[in-house]
Protein backbone atom coordinates (compact mmCIF):
# COMPACT_ATOMS: atom_id res chain seq x y z
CA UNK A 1 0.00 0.00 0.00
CA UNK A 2 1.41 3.64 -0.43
CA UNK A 3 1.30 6.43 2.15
CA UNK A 4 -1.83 7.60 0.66
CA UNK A 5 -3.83 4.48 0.49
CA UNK A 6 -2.28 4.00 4.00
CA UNK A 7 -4.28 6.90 4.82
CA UNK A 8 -7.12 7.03 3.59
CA UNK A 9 -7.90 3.61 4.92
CA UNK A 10 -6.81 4.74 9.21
CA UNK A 11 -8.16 8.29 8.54
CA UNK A 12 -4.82 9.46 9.47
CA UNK A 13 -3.27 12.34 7.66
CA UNK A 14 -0.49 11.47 4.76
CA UNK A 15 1.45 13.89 6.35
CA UNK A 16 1.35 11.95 9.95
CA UNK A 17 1.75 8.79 8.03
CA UNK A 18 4.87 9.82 6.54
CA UNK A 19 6.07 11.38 9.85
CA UNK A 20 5.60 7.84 12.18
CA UNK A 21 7.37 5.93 8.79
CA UNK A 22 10.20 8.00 9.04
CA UNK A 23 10.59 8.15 12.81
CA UNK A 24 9.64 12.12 13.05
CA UNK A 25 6.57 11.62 15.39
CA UNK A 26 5.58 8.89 17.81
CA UNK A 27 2.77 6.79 17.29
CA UNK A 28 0.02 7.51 20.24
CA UNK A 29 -2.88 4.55 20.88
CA UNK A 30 -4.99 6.79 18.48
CA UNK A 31 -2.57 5.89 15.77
CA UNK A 32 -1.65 2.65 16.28
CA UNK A 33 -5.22 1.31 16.78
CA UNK A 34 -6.16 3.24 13.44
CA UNK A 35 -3.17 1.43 11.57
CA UNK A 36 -3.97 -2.21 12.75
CA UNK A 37 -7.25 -2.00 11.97
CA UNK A 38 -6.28 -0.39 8.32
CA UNK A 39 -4.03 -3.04 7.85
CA UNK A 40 -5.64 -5.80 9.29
CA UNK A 41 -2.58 -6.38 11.69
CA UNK A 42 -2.99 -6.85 15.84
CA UNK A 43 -1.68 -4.05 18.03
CA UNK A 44 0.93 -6.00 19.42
CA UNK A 45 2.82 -5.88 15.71
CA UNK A 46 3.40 -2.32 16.14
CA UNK A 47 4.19 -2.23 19.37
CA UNK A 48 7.28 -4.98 18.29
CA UNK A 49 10.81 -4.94 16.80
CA UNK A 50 9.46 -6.37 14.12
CA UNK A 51 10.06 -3.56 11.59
CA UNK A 52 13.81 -4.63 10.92
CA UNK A 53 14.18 -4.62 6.81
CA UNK A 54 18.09 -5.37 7.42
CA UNK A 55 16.81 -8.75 5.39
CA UNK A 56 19.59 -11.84 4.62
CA UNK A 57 20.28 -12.41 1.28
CA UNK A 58 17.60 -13.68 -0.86
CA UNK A 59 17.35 -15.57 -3.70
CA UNK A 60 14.49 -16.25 -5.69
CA UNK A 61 13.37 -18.32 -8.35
CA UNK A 62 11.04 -16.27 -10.82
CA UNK A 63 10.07 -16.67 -14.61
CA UNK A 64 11.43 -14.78 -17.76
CA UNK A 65 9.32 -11.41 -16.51
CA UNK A 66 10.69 -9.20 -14.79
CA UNK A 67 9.27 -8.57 -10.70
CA UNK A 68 8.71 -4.69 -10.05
CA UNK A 69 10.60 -3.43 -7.56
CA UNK A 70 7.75 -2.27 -6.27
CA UNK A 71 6.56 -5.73 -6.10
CA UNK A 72 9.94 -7.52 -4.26
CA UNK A 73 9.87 -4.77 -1.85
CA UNK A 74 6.21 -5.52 -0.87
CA UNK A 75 7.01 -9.12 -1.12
CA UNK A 76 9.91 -8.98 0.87
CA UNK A 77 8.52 -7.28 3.99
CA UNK A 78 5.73 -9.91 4.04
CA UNK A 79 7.82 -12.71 3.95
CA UNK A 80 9.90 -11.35 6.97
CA UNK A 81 7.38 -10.38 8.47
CA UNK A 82 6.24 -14.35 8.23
CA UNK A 83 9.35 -15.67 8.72
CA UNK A 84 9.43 -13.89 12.21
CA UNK A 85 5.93 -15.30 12.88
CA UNK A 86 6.81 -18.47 12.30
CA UNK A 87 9.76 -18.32 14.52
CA UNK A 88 8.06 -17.37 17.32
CA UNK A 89 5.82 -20.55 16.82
CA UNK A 90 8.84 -22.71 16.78
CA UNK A 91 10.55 -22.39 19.90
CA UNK A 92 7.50 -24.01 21.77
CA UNK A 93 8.15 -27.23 19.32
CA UNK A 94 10.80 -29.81 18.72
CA UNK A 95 11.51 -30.03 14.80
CA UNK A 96 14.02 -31.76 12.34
CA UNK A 97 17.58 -30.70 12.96
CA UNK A 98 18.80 -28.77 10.24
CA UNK A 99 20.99 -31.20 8.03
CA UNK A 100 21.68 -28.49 5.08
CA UNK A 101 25.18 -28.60 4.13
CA UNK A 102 26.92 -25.61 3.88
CA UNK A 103 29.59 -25.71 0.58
CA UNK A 104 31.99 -23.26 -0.93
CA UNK A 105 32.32 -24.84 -4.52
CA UNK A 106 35.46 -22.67 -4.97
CA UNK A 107 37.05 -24.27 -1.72
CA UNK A 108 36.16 -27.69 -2.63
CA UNK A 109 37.17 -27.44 -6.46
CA UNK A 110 33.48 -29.26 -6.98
CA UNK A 111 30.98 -28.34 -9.52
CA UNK A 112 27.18 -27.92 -8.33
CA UNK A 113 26.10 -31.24 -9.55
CA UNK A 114 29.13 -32.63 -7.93
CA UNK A 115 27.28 -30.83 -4.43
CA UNK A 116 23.84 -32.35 -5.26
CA UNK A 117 25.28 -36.02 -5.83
CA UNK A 118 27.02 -35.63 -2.62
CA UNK A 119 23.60 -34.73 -0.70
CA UNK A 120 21.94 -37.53 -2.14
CA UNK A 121 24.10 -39.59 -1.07
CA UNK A 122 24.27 -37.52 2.69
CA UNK A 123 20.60 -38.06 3.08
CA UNK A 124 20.55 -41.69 1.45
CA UNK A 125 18.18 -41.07 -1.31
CA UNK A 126 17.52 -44.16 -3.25
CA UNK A 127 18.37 -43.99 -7.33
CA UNK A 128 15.74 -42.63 -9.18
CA UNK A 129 12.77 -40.17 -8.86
CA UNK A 130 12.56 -37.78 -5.01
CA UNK A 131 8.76 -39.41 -3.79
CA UNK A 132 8.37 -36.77 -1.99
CA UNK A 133 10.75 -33.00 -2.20
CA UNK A 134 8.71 -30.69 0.77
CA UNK A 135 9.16 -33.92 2.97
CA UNK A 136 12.90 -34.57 2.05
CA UNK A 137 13.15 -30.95 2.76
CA UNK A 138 11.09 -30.72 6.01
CA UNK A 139 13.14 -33.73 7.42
CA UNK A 140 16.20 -31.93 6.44
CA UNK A 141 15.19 -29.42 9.01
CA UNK A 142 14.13 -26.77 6.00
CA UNK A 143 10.41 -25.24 6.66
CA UNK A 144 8.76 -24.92 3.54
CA UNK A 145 6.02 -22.05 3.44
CA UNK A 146 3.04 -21.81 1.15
CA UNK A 147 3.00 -18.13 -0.24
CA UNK A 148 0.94 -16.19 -1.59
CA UNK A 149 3.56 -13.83 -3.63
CA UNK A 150 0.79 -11.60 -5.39
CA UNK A 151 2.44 -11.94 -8.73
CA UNK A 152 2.54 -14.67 -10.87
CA UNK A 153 6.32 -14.07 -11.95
CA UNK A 154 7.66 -15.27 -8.82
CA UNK A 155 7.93 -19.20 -7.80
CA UNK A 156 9.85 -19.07 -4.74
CA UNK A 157 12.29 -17.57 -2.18
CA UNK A 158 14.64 -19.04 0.21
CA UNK A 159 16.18 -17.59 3.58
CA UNK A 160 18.73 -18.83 5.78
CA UNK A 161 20.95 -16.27 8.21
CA UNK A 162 23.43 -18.95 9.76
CA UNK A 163 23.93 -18.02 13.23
CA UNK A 164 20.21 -16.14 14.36
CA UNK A 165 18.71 -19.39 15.53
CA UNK A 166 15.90 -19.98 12.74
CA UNK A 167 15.98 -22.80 10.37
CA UNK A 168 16.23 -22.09 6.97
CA UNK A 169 13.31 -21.78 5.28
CA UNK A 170 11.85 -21.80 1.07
CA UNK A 171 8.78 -19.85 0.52
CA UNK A 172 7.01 -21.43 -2.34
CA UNK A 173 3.87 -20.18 -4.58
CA UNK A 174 0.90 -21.67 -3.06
CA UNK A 175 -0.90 -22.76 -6.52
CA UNK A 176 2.51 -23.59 -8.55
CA UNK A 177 1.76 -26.85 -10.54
CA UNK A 178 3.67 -29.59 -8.88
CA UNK A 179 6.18 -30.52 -11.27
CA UNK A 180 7.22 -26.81 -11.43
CA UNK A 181 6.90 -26.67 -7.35
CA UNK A 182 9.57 -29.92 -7.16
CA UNK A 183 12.03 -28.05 -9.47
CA UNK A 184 11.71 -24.95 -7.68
CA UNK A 185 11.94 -26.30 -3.93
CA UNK A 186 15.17 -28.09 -5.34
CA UNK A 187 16.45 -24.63 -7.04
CA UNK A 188 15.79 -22.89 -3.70
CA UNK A 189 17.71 -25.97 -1.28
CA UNK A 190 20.54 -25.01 -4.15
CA UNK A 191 20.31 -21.28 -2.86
CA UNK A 192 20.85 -22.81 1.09
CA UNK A 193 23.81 -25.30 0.22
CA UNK A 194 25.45 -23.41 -1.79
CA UNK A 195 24.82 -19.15 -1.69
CA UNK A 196 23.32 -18.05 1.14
CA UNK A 197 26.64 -17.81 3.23
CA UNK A 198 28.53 -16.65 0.19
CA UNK A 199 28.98 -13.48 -2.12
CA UNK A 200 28.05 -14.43 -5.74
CA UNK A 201 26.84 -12.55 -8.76
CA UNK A 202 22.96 -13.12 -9.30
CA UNK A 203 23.70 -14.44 -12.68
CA UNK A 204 26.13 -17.73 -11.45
CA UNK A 205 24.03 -18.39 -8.38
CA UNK A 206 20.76 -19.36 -10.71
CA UNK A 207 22.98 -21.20 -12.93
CA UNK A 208 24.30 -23.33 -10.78
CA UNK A 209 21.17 -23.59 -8.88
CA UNK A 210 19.71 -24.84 -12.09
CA UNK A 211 22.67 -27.25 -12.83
CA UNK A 212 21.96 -28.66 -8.54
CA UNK A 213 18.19 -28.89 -8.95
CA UNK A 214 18.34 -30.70 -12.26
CA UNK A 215 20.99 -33.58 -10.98
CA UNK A 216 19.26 -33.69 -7.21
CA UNK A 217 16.04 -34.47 -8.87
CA UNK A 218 17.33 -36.13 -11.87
CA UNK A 219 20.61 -37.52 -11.81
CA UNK A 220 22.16 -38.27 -14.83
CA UNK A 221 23.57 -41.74 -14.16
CA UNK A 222 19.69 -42.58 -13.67
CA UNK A 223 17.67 -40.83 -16.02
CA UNK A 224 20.57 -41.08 -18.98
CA UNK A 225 18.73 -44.56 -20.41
CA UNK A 226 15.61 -42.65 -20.47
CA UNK A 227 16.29 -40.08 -22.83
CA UNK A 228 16.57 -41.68 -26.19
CA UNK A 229 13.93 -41.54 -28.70
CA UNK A 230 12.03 -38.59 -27.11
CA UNK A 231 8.47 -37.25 -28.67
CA UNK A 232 5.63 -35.22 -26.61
CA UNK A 233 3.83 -38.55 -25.42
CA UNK A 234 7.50 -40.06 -24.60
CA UNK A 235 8.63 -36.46 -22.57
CA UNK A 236 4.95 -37.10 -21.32
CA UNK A 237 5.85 -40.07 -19.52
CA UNK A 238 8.95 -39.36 -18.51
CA UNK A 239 6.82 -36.22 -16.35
CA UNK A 240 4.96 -38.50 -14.60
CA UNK A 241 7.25 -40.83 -13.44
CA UNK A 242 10.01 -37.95 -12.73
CA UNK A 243 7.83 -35.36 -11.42
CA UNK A 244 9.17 -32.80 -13.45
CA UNK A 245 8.14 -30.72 -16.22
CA UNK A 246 8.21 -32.11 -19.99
CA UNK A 247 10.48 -28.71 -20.71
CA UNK A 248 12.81 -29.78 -17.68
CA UNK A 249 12.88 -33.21 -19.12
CA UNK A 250 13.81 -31.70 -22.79
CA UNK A 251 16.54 -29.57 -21.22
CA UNK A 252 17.96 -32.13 -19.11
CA UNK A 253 18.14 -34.19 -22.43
CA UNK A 254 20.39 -31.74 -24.36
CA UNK A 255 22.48 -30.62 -21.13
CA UNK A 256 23.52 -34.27 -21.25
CA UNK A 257 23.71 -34.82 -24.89
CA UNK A 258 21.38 -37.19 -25.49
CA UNK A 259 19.33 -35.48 -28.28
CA UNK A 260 20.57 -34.24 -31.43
CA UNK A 261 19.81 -30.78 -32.02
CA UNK A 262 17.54 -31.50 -34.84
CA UNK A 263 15.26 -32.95 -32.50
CA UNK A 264 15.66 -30.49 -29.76
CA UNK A 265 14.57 -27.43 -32.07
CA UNK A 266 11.76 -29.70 -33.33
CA UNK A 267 10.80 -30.23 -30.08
CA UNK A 268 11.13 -26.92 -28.68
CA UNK A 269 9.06 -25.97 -31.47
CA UNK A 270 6.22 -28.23 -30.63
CA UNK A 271 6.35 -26.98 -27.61
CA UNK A 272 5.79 -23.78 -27.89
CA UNK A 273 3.48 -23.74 -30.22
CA UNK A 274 1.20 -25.60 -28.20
CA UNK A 275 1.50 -23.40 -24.94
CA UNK A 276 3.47 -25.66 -23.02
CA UNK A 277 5.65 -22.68 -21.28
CA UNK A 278 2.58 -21.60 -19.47
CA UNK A 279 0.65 -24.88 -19.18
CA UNK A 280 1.89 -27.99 -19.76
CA UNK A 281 -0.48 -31.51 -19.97
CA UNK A 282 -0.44 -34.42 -17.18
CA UNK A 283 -1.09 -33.47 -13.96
CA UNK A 284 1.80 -33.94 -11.19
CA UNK A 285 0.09 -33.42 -7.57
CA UNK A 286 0.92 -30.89 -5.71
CA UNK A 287 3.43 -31.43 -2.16
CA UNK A 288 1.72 -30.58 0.84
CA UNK A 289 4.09 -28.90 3.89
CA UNK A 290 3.07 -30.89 7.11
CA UNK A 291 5.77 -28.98 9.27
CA UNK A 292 4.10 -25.79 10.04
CA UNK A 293 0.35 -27.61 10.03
CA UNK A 294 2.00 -30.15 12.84
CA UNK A 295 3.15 -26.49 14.56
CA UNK A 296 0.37 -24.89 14.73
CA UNK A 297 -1.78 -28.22 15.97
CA UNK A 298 0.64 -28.46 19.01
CA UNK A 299 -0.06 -24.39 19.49
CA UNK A 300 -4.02 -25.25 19.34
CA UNK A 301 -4.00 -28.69 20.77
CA UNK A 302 -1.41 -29.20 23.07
CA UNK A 303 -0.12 -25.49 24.71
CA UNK A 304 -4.26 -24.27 24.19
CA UNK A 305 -4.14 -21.29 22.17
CA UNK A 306 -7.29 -20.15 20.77
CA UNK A 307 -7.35 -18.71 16.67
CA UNK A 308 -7.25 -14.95 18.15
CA UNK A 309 -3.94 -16.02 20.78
CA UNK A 310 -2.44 -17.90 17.83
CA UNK A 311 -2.77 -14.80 15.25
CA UNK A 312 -1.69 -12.48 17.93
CA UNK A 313 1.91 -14.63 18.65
CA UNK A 314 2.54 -14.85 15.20
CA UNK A 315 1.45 -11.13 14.92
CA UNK A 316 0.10 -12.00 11.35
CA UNK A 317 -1.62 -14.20 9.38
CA UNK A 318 -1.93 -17.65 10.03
CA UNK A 319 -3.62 -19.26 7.07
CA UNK A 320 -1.03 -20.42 5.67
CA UNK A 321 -0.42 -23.32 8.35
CA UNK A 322 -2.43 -26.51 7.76
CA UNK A 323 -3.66 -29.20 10.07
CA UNK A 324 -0.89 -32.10 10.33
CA UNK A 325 -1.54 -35.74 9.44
CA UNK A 326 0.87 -36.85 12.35
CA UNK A 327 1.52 -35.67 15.58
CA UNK A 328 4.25 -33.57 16.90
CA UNK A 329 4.72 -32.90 20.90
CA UNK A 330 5.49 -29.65 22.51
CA UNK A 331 9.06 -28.82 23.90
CA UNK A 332 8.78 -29.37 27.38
């Protein structure tokens, strides 16, 4: 919202607006009881240390157009905002330890599918196809977050500040189709092993976040055989039984050389003629998170907070959190 829609939805002044956003007056109850219900936010939020936009780095995974900066500024703020909330929930809970490795591909003299090979192997993943990615994640101590990003150009963000005490955690559109969710959630964990705790240009991050994702949730030795003799109903199947997208699967099938480029450009061509960058056929279901749902049962269950009690600790929304399927205890 800008100072003016602000505004005119407290009855406050733009002037006195601008004034308690830039520090230049203090905000009396009149104001702050004006402003939370404006903004649909409880007192207690404004009354908190909450408005801290020092943010950690952040990547995020976004298609070819471009996100306003209008729109990652509003975007950010709401998922610290979030991220905050969430925290708050999680110190009354036991959850996963956090089993992300932390690599410097430069130290190690490894490439980024070199990194994804070795986490496979770290978290014993069987050969072929990830059953499950927001599980693998969420037992990986990583809390996925359903998002509702307000655009349709962004996919996902991740967030990890090593040292603060908060797990890392992937924010992920809430109605991305789920074989573009899996790539992204695997694109993001790329961001935590590899960039968070580093300085990289934007530009070699996503590439070899790409390059990560692709080999955690395809690795070559397995999906090599696959690839020969591809058509649409062939990439088709492939989807289903990968969980990725029929374009990842084409991609993944020149990276490794395993198309000639006569098909490829035929292919492409197909592809896009038909639509398939914006919607592609076969359905992949999408992942649930169970993390935060199990958190906020233990909250409602267990410690005996009430919707209102819940909404005011998170000092947000709490929509986003879904009821678990198995039970978690409180820390005691």
């Amino acid at each position: 919202m800008t100072q003016a829609q602000v505004a005119t939805a407290s009855g406050l002044s733009q002037a006195t607006v601008s004034k308690l956003e830039n520090g230049l007056l203090s905000a009396d109850d009149v104001n702050i009881d004006a402003l939370a219900k404006a903004l649909a936010y409880p007192r207690e939020f404004f009354l908190s240390d909450i408005a801290d936009y020092d943010f950690p780095a952040v990547y995020y995974r976004k298609k070819k157009s471009l996100v306003r900066a209008l729109d990652e500024k509003a975007i950010r703020a709401r998922v610290n905002i979030q991220r905050r909330g969430i925290a708050r929930l999680l110190q009354s809970v036991d959850i996963p330890e956090v089993r992300v490795p932390l690599v410097d591909l430069q130290y190690v003299r490894k490439a980024a599918t070199d990194v994804a090979r070795d986490v496979r192997a770290q978290w014993g993943l069987p050969r072929g196809p990830i059953e499950n990615v927001t599980r693998l994640l969420e037992r990986a101590g990583v809390v996925v977050v359903p998002f509702e990003f307000g655009i349709d150009s962004m996919d996902g963000l991740s967030i990890h500040r090593t040292g603060d005490g908060i797990p890392p955690m992937i924010f992920v559109r809430a109605d991305c189709p789920g074989d573009r969710m899996r790539f992204t959630l695997l694109h993001e964990l790329a961001h935590l092993v590899l960039h968070h705790h580093l300085p990289i240009p934007p530009e070699d991050a996503e590439r070899e976040a790409d390059a990560f994702a692709a080999e955690l949730g395809a690795p070559a030795a397995d999906i090599r055989p696959f690839l020969t003799k591809l058509t649409l109903e062939r990439l088709g199947g492939l989807k289903r039984h990968w969980g990725l997208s029929m374009l990842c699967i084409l991609k993944r099938a020149e990276d490794l050389g395993r198309i000639s480029e006569w098909n490829a450009r035929q292919l492409w061509m197909q592809t896009s003629k038909l639509g398939y960058q914006t919607k592609e056929p076969i359905h992949v279901q999408a992942e649930e998170q169970t993390l935060l749902s199990k958190v906020l049962r233990v909250h409602m269950d267990d410690l005996g907070y009430s919707e209102d009690e819940l909404r005011r600790a998170m000092q947000g929304d709490v929509a986003a959190l879904r009821r678990p399927s198995r039970p978690m205890r409180a820390v005691k």
